[in-house]
Every structure is written in C-alpha cells, then in structure tokens.
N, C-alpha and C. Protein backbone atom coordinates (compact mmCIF):
# COMPACT_ATOMS: atom_id res chain seq x y z
N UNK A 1 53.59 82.77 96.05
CA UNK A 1 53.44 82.16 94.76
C UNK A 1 54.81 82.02 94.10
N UNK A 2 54.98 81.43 93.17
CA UNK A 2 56.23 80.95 92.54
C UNK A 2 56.46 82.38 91.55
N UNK A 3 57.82 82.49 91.62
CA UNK A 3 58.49 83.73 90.60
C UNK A 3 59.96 83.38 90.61
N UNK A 4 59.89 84.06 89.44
CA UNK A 4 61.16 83.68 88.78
C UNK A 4 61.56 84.55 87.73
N UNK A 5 62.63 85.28 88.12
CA UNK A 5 62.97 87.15 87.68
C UNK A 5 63.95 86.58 87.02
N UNK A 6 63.90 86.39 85.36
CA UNK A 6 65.36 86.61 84.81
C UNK A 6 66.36 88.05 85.06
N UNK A 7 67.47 87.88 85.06
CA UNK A 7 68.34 89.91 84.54
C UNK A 7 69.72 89.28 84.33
N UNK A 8 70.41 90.08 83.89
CA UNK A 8 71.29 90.21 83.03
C UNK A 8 71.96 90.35 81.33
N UNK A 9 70.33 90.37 81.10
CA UNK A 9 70.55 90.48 79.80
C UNK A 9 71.12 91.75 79.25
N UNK A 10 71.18 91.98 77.53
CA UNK A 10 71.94 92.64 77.33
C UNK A 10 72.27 93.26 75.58
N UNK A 11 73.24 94.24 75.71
CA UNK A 11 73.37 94.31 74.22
C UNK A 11 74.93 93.98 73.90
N UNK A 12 75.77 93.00 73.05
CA UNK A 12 77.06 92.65 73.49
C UNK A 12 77.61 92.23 72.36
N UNK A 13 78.90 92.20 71.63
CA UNK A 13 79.61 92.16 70.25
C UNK A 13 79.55 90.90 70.40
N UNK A 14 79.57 90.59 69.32
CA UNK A 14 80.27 88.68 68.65
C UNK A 14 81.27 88.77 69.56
N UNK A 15 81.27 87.43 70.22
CA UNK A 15 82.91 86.94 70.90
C UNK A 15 82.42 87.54 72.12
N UNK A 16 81.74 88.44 72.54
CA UNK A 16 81.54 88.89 74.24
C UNK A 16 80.47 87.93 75.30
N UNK A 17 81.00 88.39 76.60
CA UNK A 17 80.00 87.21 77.08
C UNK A 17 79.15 88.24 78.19
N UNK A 18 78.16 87.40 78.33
CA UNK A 18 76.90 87.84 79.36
C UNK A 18 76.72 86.37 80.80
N UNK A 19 76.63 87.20 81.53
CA UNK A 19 76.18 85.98 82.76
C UNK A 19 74.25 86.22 83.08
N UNK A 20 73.00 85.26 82.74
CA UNK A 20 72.07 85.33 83.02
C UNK A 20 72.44 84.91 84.21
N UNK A 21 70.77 85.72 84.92
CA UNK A 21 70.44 84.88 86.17
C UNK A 21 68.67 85.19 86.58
N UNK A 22 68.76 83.92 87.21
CA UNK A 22 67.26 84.03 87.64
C UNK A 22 67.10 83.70 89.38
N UNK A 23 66.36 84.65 89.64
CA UNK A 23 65.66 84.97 91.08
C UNK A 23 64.47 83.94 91.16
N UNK A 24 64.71 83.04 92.32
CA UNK A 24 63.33 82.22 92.60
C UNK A 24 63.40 82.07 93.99
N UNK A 25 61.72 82.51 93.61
CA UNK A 25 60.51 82.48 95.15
C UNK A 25 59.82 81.41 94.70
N UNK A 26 58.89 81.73 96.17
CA UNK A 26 57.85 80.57 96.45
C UNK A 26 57.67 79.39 96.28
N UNK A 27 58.78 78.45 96.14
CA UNK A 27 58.94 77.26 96.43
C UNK A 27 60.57 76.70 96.72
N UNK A 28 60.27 75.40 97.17
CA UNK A 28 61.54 74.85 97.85
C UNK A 28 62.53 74.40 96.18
N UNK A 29 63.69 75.65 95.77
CA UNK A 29 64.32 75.88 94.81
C UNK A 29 65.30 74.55 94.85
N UNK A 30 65.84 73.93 95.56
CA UNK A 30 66.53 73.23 95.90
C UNK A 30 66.02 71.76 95.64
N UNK A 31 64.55 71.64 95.49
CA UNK A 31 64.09 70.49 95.38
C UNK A 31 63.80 70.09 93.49
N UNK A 32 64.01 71.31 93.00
CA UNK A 32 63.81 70.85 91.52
C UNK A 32 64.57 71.41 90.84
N UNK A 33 64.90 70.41 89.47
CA UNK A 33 65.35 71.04 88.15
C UNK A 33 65.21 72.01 87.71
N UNK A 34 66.46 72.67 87.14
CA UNK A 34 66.02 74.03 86.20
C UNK A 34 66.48 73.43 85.30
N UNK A 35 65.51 74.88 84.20
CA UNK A 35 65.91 74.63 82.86
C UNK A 35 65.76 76.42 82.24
N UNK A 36 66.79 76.38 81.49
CA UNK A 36 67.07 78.13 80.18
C UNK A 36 66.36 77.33 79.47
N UNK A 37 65.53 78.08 78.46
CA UNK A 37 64.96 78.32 77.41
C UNK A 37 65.49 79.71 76.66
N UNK A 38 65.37 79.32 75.05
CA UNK A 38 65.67 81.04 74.64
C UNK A 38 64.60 80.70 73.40
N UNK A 39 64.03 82.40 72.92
CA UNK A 39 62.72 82.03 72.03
C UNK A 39 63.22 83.59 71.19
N UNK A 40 63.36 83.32 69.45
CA UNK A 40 63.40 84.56 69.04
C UNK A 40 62.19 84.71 68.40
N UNK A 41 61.62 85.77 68.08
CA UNK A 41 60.27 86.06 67.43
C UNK A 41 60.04 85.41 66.04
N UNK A 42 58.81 84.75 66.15
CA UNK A 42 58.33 83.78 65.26
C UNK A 42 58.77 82.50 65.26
N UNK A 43 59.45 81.77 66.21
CA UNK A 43 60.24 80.55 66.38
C UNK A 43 59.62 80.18 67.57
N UNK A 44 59.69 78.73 67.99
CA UNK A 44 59.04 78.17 68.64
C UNK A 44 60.47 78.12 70.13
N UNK A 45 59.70 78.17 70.93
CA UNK A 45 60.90 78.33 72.54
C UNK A 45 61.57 77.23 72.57
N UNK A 46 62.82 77.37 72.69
CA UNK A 46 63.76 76.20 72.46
C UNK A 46 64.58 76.33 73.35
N UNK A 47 64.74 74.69 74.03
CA UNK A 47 65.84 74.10 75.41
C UNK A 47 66.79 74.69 75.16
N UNK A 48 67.56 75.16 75.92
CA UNK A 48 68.84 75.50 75.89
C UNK A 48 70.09 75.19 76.53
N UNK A 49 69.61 74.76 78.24
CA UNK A 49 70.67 74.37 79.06
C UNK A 49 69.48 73.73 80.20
N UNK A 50 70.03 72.49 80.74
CA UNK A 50 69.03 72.15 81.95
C UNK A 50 70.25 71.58 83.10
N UNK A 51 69.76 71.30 84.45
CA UNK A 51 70.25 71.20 85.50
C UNK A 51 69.65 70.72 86.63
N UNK A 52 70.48 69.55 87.19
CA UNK A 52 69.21 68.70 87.76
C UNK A 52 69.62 69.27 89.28
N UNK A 53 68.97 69.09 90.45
CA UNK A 53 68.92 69.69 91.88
C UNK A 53 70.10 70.01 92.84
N UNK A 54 71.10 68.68 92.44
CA UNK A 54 72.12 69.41 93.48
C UNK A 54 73.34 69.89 92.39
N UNK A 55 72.65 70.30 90.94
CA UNK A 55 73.69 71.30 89.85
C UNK A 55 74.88 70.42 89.45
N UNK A 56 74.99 69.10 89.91
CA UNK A 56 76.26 68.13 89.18
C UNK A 56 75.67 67.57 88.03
N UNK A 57 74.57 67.41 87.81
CA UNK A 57 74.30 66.97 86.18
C UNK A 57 74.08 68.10 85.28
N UNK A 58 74.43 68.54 84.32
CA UNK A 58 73.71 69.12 83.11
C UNK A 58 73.68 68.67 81.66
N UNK A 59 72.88 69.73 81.08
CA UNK A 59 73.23 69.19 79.82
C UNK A 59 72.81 70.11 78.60
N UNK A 60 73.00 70.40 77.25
CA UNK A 60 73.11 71.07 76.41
C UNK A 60 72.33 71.52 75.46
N UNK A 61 71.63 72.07 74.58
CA UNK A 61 71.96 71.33 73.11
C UNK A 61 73.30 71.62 72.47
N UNK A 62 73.78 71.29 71.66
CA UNK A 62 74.87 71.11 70.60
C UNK A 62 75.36 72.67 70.15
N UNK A 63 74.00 73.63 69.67
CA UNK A 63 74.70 74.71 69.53
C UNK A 63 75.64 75.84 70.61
N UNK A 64 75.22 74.84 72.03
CA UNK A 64 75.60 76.29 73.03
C UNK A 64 77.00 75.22 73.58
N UNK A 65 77.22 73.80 73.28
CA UNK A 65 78.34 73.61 74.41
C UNK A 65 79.45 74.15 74.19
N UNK A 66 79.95 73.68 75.18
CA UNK A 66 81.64 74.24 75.21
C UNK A 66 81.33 75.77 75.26
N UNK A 67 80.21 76.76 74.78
CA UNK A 67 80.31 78.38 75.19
C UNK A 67 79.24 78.37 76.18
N UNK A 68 78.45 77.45 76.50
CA UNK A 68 77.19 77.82 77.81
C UNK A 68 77.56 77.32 79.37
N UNK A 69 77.67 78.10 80.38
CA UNK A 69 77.54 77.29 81.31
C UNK A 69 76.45 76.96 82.27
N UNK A 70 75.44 76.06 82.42
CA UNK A 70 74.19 76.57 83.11
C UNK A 70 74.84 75.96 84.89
N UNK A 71 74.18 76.38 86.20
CA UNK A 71 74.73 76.71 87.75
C UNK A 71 73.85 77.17 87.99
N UNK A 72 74.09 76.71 89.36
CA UNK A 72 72.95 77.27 90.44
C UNK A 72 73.66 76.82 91.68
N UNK A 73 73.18 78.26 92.74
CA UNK A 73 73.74 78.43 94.10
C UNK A 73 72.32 78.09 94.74
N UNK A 74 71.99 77.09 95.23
CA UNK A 74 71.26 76.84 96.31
C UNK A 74 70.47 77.48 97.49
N UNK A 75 71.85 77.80 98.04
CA UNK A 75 71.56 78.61 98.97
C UNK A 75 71.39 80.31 98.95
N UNK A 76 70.85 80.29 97.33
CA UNK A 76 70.95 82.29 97.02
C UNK A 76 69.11 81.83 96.35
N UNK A 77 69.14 80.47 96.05
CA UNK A 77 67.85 80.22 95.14
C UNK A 77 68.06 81.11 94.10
N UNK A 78 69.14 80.44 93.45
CA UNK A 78 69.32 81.10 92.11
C UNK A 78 70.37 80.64 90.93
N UNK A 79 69.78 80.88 89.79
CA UNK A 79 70.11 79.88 88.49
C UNK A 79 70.93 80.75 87.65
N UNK A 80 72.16 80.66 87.09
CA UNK A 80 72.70 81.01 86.07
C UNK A 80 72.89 80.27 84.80
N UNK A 81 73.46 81.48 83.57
CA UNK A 81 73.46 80.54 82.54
C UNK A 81 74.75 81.78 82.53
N UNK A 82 75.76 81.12 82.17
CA UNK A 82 77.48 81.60 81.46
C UNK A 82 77.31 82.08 80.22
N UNK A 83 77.33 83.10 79.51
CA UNK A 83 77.23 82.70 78.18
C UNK A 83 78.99 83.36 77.78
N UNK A 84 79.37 82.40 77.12
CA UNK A 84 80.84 82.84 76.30
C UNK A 84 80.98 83.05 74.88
N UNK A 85 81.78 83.60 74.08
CA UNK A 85 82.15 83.62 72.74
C UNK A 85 80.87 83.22 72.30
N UNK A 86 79.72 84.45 72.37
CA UNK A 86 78.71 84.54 72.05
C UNK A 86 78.42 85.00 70.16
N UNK A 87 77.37 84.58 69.93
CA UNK A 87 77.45 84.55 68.25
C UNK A 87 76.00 85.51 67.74
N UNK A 88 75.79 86.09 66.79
CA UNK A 88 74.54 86.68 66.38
C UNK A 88 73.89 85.72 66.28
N UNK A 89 73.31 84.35 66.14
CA UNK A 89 72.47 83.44 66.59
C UNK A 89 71.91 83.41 67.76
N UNK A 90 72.87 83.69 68.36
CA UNK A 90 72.28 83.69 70.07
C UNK A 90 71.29 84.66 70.49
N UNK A 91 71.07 85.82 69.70
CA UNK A 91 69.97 86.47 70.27
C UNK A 91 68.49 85.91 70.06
N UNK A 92 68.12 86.47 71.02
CA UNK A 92 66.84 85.93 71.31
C UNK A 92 66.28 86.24 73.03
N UNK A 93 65.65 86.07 73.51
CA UNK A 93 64.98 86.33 74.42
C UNK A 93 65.30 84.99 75.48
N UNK A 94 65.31 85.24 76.61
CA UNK A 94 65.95 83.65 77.43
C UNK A 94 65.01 83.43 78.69
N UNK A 95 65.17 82.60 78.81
CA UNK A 95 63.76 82.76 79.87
C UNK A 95 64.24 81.08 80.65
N UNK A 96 64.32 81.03 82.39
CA UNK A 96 64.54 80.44 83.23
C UNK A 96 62.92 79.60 83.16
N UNK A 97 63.06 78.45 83.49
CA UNK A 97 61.73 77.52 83.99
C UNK A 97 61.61 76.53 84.96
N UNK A 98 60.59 76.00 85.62
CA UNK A 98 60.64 75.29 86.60
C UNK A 98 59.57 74.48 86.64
N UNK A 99 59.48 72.94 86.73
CA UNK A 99 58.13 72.44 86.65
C UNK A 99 57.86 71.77 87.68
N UNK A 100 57.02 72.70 88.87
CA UNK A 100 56.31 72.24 90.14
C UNK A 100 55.35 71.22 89.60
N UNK A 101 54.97 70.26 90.43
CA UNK A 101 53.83 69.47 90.60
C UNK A 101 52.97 69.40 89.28
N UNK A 102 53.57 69.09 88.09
CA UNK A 102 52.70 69.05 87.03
C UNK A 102 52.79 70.38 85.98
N UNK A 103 53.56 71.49 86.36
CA UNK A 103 52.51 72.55 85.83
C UNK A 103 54.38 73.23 85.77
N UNK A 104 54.12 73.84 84.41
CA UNK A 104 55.89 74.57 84.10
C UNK A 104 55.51 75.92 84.51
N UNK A 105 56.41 77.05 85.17
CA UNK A 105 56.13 78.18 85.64
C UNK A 105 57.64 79.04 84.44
N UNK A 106 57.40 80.02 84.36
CA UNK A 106 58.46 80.80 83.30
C UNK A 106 58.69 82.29 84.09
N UNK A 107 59.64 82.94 84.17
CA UNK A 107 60.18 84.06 84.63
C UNK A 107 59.40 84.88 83.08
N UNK A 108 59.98 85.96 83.12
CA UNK A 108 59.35 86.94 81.98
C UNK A 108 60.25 87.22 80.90
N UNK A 109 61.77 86.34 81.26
CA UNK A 109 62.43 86.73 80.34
C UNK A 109 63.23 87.98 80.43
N UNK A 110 64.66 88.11 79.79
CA UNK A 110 65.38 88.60 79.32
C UNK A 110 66.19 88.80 78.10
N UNK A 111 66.14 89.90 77.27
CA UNK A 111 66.61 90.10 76.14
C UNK A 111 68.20 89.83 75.73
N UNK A 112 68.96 89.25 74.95
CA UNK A 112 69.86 89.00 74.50
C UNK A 112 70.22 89.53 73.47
N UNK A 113 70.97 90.19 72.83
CA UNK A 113 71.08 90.97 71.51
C UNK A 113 72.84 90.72 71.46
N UNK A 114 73.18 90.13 70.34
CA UNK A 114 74.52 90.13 70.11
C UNK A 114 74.32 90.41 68.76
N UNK A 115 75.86 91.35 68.19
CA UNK A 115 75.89 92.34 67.61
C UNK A 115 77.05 91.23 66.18
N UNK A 116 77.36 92.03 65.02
CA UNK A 116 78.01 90.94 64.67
C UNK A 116 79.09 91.92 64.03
C-alpha cells in the first residue's frame, strides 16, 4: 500500500534551518508529482512547495521562496523540502502528498516549531 513517512522535523531558532524528508512506498515514486503541505492548528492545510517527476520543475508560494528548497532523489524514493532562514510563521506541522489515480494519499506529518 502507499506510505509516506515524513522526519526531520524539529525545534529550531529564527534564522536556523531544518531539511524535511519523506519516505515513499508502494508505488512507482518516480512516476508522480510531489507536493509539501504545512497546516497549523485551526487553519486550513496550505501548498507549500510542489515538484513535478523528474524534480526540474518546481514551484512556491511567495512566503517560502528564495528560503524553501523542495528535491527529490529518485532513486532513494524520496522527497525533500530545504528549509532556510526560517521564521516563527513557519511553524506548523508539514506533511508530504501524492495523488495516485484520483485519490491524494498524506504521510502523518512532521512538527516544525521555530522559536523567535
């Protein structure tokens, strides 16, 4: 079955950086888009970084460029997100996704906590 293990999260000062990553099984990783999501409590889950199959396209929203980098190694079946000169906004919970055949699948997430 499909899984998808965020880790690297963390507890980390203003200005410090964290590298996410997500672990994916049960399907051919190589054949689809990823996408980060991050969701803080009571807010609705919001795009964060996406990446299309062979990792030369991406793209943003506005609050993370120039400090996010989203990547993926292929051949590890596995997705990163860079995070740099990180801000107390940024916490929130982050969570890797993937949408097989119709249907979005979500890892469980990892905690983000930046300090200010």
């Amino acid at each position: 079955q499909v899984q998808l293990v965020e880790s690297g999260g963390g507890l980390v000062q203003s200005g410090g950086s964290l590298r996410l990553s997500c672990a994916a099984s049960g399907f051919t990783f190589s054949n689809y888009a990823m996408k980060w999501y991050r969701q803080v409590p009571g807010k609705e889950r919001e795009l964060v970084a996406g990446v299309t199959t062979t990792g030369i396209s991406t793209s943003y929203i506005d609050s993370v460029k120039d400090r996010f980098t989203i990547s993926r190694d292929n051949a590890k079946n596995t997705l990163y997100l860079q995070m740099n000169s990180l801000k107390p906004e940024d916490t929130a919970v982050y969570y890797c996704t993937a949408r097989i055949i119709g249907r979005s699948y979500w890892g469980q997430g990892t905690q983000v906590t930046v300090s200010s």
